[in-house]
C-alpha atoms as a PDB file:
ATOM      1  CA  UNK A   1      52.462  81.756 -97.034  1.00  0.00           C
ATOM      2  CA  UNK A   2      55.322  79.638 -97.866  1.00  0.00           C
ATOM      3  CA  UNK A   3      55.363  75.783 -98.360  1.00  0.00           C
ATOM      4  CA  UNK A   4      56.645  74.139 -95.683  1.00  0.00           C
ATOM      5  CA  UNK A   5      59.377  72.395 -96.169  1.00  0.00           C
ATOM      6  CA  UNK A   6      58.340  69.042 -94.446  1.00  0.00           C
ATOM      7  CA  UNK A   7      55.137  69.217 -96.961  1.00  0.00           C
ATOM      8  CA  UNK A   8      55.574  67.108 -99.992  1.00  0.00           C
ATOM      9  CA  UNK A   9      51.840  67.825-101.273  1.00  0.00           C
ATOM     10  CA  UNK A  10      51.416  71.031-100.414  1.00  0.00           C
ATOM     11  CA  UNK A  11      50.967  73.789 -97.241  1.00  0.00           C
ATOM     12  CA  UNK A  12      48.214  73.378 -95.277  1.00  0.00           C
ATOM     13  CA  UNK A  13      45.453  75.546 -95.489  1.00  0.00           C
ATOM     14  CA  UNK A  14      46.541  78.690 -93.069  1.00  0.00           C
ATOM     15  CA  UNK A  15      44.976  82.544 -92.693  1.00  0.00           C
ATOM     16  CA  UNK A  16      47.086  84.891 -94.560  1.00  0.00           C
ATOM     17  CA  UNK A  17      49.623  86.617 -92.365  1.00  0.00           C
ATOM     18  CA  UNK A  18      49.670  83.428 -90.029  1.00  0.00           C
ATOM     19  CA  UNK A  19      52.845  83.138 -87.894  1.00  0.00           C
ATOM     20  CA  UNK A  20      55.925  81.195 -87.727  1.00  0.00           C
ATOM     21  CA  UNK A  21      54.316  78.663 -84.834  1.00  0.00           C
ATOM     22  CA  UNK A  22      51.071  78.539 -86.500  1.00  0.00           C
ATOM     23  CA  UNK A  23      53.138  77.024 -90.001  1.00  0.00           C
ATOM     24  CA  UNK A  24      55.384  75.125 -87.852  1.00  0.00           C
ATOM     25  CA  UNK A  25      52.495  73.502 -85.913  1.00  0.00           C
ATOM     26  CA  UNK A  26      50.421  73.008 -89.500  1.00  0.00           C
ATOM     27  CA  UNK A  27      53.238  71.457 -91.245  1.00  0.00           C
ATOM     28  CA  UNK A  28      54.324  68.903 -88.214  1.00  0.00           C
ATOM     29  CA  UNK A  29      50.598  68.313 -87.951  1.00  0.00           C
ATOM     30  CA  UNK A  30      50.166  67.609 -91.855  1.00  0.00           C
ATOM     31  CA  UNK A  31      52.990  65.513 -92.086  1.00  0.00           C
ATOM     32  CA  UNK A  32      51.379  63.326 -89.295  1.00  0.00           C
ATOM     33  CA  UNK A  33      48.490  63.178 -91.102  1.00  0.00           C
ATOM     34  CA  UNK A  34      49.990  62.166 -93.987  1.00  0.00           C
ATOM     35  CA  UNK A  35      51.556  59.488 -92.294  1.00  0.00           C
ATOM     36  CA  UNK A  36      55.023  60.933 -93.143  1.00  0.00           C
ATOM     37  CA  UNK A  37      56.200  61.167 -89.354  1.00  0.00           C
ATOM     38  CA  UNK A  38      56.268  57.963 -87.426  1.00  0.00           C
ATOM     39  CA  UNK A  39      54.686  57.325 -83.938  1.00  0.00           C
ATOM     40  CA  UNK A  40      57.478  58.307 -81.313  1.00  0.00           C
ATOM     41  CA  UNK A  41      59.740  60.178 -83.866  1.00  0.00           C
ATOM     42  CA  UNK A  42      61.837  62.696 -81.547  1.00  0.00           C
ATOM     43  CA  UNK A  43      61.535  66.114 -82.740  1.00  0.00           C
ATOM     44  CA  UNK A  44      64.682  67.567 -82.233  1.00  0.00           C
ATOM     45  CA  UNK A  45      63.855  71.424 -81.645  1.00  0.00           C
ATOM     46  CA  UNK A  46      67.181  73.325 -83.186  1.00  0.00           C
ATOM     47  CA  UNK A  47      67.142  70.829 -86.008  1.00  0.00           C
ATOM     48  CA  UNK A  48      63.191  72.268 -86.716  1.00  0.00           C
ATOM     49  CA  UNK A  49      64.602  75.490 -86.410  1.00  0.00           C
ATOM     50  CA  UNK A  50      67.112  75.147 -88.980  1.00  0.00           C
ATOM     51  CA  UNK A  51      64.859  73.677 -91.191  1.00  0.00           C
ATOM     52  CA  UNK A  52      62.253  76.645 -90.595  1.00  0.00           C
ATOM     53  CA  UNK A  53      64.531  79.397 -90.666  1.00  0.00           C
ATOM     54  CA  UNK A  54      63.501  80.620 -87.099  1.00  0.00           C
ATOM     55  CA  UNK A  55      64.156  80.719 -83.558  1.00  0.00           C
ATOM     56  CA  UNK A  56      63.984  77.842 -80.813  1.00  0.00           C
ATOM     57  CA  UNK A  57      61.841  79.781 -78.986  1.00  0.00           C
ATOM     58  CA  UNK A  58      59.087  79.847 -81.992  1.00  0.00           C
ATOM     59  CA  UNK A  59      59.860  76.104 -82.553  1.00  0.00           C
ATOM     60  CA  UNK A  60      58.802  75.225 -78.721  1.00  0.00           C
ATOM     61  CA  UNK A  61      55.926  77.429 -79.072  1.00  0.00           C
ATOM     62  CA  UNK A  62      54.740  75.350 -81.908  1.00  0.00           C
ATOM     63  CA  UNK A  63      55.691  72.127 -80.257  1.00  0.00           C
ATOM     64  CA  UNK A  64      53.680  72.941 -77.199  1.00  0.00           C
ATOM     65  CA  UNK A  65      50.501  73.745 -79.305  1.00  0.00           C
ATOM     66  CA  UNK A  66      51.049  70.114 -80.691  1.00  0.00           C
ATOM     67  CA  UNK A  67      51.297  68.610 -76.936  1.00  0.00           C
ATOM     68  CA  UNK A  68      47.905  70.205 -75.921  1.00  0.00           C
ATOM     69  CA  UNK A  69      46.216  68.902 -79.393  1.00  0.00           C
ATOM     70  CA  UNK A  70      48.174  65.576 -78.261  1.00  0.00           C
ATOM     71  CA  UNK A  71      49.918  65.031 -81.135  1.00  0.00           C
ATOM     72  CA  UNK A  72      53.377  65.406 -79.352  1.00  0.00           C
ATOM     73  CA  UNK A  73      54.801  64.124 -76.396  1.00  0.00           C
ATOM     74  CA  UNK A  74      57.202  66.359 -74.516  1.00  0.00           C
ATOM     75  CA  UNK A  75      59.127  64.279 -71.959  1.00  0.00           C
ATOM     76  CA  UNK A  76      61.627  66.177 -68.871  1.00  0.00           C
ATOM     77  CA  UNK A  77      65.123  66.364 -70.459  1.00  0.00           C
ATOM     78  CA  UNK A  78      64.435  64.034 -73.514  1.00  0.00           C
ATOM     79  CA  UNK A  79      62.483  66.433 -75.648  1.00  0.00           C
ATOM     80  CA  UNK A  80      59.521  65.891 -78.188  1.00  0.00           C
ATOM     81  CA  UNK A  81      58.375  62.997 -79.262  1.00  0.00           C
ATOM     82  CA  UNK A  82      55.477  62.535 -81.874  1.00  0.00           C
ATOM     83  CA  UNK A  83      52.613  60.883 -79.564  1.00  0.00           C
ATOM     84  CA  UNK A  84      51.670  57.374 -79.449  1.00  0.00           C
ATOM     85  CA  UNK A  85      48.243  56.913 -78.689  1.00  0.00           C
ATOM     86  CA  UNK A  86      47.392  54.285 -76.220  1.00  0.00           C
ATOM     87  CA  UNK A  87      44.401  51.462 -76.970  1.00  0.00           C
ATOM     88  CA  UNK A  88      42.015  53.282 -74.953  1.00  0.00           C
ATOM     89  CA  UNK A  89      42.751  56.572 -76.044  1.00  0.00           C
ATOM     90  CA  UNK A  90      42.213  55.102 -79.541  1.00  0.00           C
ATOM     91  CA  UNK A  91      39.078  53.416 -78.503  1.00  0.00           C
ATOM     92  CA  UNK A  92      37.824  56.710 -76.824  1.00  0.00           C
ATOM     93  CA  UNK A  93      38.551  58.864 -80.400  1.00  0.00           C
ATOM     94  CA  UNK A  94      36.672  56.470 -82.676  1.00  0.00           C
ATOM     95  CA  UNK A  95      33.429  56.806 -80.130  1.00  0.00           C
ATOM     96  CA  UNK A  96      34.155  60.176 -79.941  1.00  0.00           C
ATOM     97  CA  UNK A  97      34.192  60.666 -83.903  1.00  0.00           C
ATOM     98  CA  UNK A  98      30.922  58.630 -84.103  1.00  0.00           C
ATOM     99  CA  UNK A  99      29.223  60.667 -81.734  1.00  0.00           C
ATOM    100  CA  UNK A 100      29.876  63.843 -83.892  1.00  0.00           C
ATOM    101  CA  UNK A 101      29.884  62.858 -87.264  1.00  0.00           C
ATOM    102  CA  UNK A 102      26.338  60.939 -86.694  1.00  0.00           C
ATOM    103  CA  UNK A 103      24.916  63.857 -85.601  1.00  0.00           C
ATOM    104  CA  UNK A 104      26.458  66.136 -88.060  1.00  0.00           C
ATOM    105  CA  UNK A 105      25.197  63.718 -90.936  1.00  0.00           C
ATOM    106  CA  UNK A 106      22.037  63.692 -90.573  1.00  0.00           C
ATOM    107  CA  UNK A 107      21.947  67.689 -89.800  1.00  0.00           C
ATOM    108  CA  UNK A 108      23.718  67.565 -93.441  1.00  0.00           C
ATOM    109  CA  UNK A 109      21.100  65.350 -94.902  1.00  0.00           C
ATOM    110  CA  UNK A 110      18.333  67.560 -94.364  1.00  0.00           C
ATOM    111  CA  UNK A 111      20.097  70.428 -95.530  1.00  0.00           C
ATOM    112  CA  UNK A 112      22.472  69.541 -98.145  1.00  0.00           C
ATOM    113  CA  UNK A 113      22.251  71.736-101.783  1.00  0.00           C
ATOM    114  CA  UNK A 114      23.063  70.759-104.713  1.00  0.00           C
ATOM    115  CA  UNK A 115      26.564  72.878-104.836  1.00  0.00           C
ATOM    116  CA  UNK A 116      27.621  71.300-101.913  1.00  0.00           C
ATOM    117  CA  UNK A 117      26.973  67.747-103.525  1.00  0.00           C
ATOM    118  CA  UNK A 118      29.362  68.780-106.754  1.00  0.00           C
ATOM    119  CA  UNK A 119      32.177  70.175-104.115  1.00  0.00           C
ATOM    120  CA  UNK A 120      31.585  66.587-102.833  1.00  0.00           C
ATOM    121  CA  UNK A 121      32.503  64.816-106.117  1.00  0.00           C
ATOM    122  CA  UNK A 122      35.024  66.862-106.455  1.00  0.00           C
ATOM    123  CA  UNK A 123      36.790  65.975-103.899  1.00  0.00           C
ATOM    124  CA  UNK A 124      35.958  62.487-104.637  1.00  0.00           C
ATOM    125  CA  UNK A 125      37.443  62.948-107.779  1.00  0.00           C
ATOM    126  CA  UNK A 126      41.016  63.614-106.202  1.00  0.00           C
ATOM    127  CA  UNK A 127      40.525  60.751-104.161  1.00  0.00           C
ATOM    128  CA  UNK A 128      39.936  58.225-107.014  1.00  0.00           C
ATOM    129  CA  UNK A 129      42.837  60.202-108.681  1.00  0.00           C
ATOM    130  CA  UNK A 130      45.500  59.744-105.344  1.00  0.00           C
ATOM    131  CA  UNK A 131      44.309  56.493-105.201  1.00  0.00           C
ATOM    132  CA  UNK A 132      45.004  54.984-108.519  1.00  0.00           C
ATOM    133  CA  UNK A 133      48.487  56.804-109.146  1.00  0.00           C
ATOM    134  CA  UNK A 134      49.496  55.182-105.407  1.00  0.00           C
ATOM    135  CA  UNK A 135      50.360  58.801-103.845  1.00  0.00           C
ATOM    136  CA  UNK A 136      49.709  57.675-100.207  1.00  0.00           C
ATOM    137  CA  UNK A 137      50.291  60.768 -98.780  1.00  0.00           C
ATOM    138  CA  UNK A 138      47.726  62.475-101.145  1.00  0.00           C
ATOM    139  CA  UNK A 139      45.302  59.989-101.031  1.00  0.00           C
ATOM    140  CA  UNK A 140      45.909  60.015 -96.898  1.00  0.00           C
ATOM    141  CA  UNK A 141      45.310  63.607 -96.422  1.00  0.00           C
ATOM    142  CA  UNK A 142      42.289  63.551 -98.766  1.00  0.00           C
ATOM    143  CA  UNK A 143      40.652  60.455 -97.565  1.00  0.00           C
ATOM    144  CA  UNK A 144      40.926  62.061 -94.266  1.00  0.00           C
ATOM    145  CA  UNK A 145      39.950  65.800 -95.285  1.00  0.00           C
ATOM    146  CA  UNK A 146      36.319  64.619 -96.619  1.00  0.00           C
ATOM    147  CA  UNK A 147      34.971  64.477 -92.715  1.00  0.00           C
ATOM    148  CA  UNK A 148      36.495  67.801 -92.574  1.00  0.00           C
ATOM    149  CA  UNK A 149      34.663  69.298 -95.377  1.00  0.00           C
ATOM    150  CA  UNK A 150      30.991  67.692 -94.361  1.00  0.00           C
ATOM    151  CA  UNK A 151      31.897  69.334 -91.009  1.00  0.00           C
ATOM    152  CA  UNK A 152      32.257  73.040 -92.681  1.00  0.00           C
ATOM    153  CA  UNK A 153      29.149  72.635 -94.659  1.00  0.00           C
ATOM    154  CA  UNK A 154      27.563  73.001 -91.595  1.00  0.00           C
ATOM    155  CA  UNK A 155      29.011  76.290 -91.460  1.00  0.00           C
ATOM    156  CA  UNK A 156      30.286  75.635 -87.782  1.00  0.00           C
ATOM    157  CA  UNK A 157      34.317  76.391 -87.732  1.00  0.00           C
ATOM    158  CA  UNK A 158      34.454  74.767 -84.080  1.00  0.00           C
ATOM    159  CA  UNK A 159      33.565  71.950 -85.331  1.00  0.00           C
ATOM    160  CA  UNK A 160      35.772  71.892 -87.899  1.00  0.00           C
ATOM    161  CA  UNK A 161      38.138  72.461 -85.771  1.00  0.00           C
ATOM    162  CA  UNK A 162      37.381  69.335 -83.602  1.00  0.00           C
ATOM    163  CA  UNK A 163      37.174  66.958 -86.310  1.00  0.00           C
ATOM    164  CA  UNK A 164      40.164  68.040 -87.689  1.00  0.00           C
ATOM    165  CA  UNK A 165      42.105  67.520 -84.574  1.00  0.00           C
ATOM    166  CA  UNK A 166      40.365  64.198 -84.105  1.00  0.00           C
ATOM    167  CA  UNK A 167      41.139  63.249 -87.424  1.00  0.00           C
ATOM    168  CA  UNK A 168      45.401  63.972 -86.788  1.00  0.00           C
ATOM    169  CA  UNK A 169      44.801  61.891 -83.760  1.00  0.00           C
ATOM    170  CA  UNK A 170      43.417  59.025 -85.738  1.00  0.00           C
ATOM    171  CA  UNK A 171      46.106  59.179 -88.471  1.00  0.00           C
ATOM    172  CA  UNK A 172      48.609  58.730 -85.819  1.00  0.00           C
ATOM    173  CA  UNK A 173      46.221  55.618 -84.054  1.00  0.00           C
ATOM    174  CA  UNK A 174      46.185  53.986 -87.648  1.00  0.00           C
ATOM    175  CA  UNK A 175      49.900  53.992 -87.683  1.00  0.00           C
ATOM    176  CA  UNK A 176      50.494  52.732 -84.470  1.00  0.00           C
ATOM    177  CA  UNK A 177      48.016  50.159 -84.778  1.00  0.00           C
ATOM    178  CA  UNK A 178      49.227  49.450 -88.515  1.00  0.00           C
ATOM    179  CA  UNK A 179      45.226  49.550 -89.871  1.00  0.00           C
ATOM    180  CA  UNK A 180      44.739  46.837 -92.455  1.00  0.00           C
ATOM    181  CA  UNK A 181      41.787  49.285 -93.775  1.00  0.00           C
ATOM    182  CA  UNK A 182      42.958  50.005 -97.373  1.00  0.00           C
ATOM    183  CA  UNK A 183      42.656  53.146 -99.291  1.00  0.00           C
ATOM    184  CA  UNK A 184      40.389  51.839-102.029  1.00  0.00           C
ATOM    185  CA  UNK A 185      37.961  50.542 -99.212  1.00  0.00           C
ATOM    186  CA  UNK A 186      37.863  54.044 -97.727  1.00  0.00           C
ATOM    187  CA  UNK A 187      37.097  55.873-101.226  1.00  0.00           C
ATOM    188  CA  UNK A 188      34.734  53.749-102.384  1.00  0.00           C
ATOM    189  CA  UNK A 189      32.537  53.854 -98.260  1.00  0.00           C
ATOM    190  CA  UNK A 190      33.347  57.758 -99.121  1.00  0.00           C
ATOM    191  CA  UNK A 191      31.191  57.442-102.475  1.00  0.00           C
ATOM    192  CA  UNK A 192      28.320  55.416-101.017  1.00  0.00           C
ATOM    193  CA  UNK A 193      28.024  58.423 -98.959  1.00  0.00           C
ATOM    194  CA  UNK A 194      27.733  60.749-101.074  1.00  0.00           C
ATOM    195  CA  UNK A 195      25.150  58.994-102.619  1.00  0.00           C
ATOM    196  CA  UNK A 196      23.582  58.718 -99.916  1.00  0.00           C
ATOM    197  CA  UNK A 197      23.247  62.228 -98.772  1.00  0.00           C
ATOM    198  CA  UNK A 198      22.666  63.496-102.299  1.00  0.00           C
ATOM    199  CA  UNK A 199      19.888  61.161-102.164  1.00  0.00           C
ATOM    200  CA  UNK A 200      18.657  62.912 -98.854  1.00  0.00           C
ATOM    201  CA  UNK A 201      18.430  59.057 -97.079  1.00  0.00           C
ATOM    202  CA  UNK A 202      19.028  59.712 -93.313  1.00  0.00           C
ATOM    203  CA  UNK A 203      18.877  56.321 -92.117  1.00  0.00           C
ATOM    204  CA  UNK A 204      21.338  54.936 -95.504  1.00  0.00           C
ATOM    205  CA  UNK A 205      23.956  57.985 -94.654  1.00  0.00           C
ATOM    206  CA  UNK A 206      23.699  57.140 -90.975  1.00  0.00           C
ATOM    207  CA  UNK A 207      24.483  53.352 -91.031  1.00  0.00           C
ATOM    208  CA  UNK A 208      26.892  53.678 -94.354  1.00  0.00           C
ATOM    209  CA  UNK A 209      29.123  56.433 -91.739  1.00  0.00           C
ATOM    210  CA  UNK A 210      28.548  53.510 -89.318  1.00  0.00           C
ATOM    211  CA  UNK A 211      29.620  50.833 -91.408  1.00  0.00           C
ATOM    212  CA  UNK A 212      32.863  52.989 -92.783  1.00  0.00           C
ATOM    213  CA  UNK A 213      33.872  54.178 -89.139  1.00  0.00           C
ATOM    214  CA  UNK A 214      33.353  50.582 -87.795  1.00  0.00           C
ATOM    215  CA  UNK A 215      35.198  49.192 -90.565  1.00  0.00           C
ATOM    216  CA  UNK A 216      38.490  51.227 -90.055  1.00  0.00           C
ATOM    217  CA  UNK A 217      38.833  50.913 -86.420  1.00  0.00           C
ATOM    218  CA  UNK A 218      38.038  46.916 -86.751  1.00  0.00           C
ATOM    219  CA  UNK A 219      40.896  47.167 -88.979  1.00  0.00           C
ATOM    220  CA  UNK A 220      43.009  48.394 -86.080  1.00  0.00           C
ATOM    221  CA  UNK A 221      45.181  45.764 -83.966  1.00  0.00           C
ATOM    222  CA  UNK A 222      44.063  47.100 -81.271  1.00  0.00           C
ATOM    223  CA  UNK A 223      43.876  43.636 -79.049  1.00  0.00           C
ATOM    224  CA  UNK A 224      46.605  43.519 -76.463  1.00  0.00           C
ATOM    225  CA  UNK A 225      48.965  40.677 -77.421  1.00  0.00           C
ATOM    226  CA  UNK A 226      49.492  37.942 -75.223  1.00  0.00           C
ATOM    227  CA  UNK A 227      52.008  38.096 -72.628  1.00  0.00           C
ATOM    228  CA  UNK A 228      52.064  34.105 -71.247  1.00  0.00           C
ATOM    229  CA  UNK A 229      55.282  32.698 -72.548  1.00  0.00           C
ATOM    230  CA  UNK A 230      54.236  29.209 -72.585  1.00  0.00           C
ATOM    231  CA  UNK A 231      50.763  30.069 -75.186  1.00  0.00           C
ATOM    232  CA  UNK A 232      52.860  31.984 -77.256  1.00  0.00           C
ATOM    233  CA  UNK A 233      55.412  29.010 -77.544  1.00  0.00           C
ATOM    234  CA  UNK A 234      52.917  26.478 -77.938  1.00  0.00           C
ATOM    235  CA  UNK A 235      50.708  28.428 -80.606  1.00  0.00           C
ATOM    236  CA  UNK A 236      53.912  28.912 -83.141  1.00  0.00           C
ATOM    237  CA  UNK A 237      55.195  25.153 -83.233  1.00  0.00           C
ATOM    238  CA  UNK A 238      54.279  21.688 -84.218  1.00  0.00           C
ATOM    239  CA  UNK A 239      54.451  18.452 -81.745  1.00  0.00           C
ATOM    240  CA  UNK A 240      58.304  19.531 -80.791  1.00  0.00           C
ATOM    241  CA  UNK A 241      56.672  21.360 -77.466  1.00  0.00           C
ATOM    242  CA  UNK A 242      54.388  19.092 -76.649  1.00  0.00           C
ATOM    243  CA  UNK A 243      54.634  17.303 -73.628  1.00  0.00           C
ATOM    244  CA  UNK A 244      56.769  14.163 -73.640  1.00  0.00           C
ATOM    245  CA  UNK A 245      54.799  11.030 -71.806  1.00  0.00           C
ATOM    246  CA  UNK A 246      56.155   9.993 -68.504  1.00  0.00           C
ATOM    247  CA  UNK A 247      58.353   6.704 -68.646  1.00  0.00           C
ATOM    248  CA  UNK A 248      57.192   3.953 -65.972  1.00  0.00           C
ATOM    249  CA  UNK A 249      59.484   3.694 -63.709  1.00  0.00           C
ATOM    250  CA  UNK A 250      61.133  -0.553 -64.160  1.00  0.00           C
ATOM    251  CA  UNK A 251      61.690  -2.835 -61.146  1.00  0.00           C
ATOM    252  CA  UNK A 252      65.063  -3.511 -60.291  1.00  0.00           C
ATOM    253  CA  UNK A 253      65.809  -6.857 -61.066  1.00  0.00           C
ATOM    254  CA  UNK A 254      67.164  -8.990 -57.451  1.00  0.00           C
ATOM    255  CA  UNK A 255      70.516  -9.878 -58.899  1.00  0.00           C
ATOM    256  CA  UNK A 256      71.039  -6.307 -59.856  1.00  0.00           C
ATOM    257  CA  UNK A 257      72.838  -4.282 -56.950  1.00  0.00           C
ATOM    258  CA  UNK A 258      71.709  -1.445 -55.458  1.00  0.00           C
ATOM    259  CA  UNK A 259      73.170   1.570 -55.964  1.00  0.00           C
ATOM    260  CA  UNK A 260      74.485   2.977 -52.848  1.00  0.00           C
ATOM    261  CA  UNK A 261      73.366   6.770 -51.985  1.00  0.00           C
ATOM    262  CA  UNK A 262      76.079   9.328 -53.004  1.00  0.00           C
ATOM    263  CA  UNK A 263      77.510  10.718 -49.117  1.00  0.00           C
ATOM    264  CA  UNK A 264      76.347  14.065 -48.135  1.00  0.00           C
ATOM    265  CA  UNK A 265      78.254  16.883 -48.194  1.00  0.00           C
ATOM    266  CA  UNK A 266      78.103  16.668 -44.372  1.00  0.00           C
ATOM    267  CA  UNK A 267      79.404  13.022 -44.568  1.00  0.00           C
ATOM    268  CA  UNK A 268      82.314  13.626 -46.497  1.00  0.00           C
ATOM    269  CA  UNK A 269      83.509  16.739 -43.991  1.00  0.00           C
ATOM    270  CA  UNK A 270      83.831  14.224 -41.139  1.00  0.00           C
ATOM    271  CA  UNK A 271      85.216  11.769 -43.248  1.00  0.00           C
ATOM    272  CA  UNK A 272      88.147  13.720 -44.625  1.00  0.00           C
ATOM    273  CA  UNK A 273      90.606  14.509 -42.130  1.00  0.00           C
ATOM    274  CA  UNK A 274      91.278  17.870 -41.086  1.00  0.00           C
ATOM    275  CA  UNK A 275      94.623  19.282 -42.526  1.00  0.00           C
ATOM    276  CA  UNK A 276      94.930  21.186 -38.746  1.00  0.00           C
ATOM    277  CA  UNK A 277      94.564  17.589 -36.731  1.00  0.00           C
ATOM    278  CA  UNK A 278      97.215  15.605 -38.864  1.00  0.00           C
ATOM    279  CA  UNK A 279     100.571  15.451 -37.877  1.00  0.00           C
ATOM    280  CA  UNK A 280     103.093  16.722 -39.980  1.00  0.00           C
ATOM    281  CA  UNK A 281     105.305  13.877 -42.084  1.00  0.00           C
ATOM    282  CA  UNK A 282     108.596  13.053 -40.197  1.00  0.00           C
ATOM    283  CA  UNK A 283     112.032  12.996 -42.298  1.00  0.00           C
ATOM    284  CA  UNK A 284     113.003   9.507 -43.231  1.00  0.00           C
END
């Protein structure tokens, strides 16, 4: 299979004699992964067909297989648009992921051999690389692939499968949200679990995947912003908005005169005369 050309680290991993869609849909799907396509990027669909050398018709195929893993957006007569997740949805995919990968680490624990432990530190190895030489794509699409490959030491493909779609999903929430959860913090929870599970320690694995999955998504923004003009106002400047004290009101002094009401609109009608009801100026 050909590299696709929106992949700057590589193709991802695809069956030989996969089709057109399925590398359409792996690429677009890497690239969100690798943070390399923005939340609510339109996808124009001849402009991905000139790109992949291939129909429209193979391009919407691919971009429909993205809407149902909800990675894309396709909106009546605007197009596709890469998703963007809303705070519940994002809320619902971290419980979701903790759910799975709890149970799956602790199946792992007890089972674990000593092969699968050096394909761990392997891959731990090309994390620590990515990291250091700042390739954020790399180190994004590692640092995400490690729950993928604890999930196909289990030897289960569907769940693979589900991770892996999970995972895109919480690329794209982590962009959205702009996660303050930094690469180096994510490689180095990644090695405590290793240790952990080469170790065979349940109950360390279990609350270390806590800690790291509780850690990213506290890192999200995910607390709506507030919306009352005056708090906002008031929270981003000094004394200038605070309120001014009320002036007492001083007595008018007896040889002082009163101002006289201004006349009403009403008043001044009857007091102008009405251009119909004056006589017209005789000639001298």
């Amino acid at each position: 299979m050909s590299v696709s050309p929106l992949s700057s680290t590589g193709s991802a991993t695809l069956p030989p004699g996969s089709s057109m869609t399925e590398q359409i849909t792996a690429a677009i799907t890497q690239a969100i992964v690798e943070r390399r396509l923005m939340p609510g990027t339109k996808l124009v669909e001849q402009q991905l067909a000139d790109i992949f050398q291939c129909s429209r018709t193979l391009v919407r195929q691919a971009l429909n297989q993205l809407s149902r893993d909800r990675l894309v957006k396709l909106e009546p007569a605007r197009g596709a648009f890469v998703a963007q997740p809303g705070v519940e949805e994002a809320r619902q995919v971290f419980e979701v992921r903790k759910m799975l990968e709890a149970a799956m680490l602790a199946d792992l624990c007890r089972h674990i051999t000593p092969a699968q432990v050096r394909q761990l530190r392997a891959h731990l190895k090309q994390e620590r690389e990515a990291v250091s030489r700042t390739d954020v794509p790399g180190r994004t699409r590692l640092l995400a692939d490690f729950h993928v490959v604890l999930a196909r030491m289990q030897g289960n493909a569907v769940l693979a499968q589900i991770l892996a779609d999970l995972l895109s999903r919480s690329s794209l929430i982590a962009l959205m949200y702009q996660s303050s959860h930094s690469a180096a913090e994510s490689q180095a929870e990644h090695e405590a679990l290793v240790d952990a599970l080469e170790a065979r320690d349940e109950q360390a694995a279990l609350q270390l995947l806590e800690t790291h999955l509780g850690n990213v998504e506290a890192n999200l923004r995910l607390h709506p912003r507030v919306q009352d003009l005056k708090a906002v106002l008031q929270a981003g400047t000094g004394p200038a908005l605070k309120r001014r004290p009320k002036l007492a009101a001083l007595p008018i002094s007896e040889s002082e005169p009163k101002l006289k009401p201004k006349a009403t609109a009403k008043a001044n009608a009857k007091a102008k005369p009405s251009l119909k009801s004056t006589p017209k100026a005789r000639r001298a």
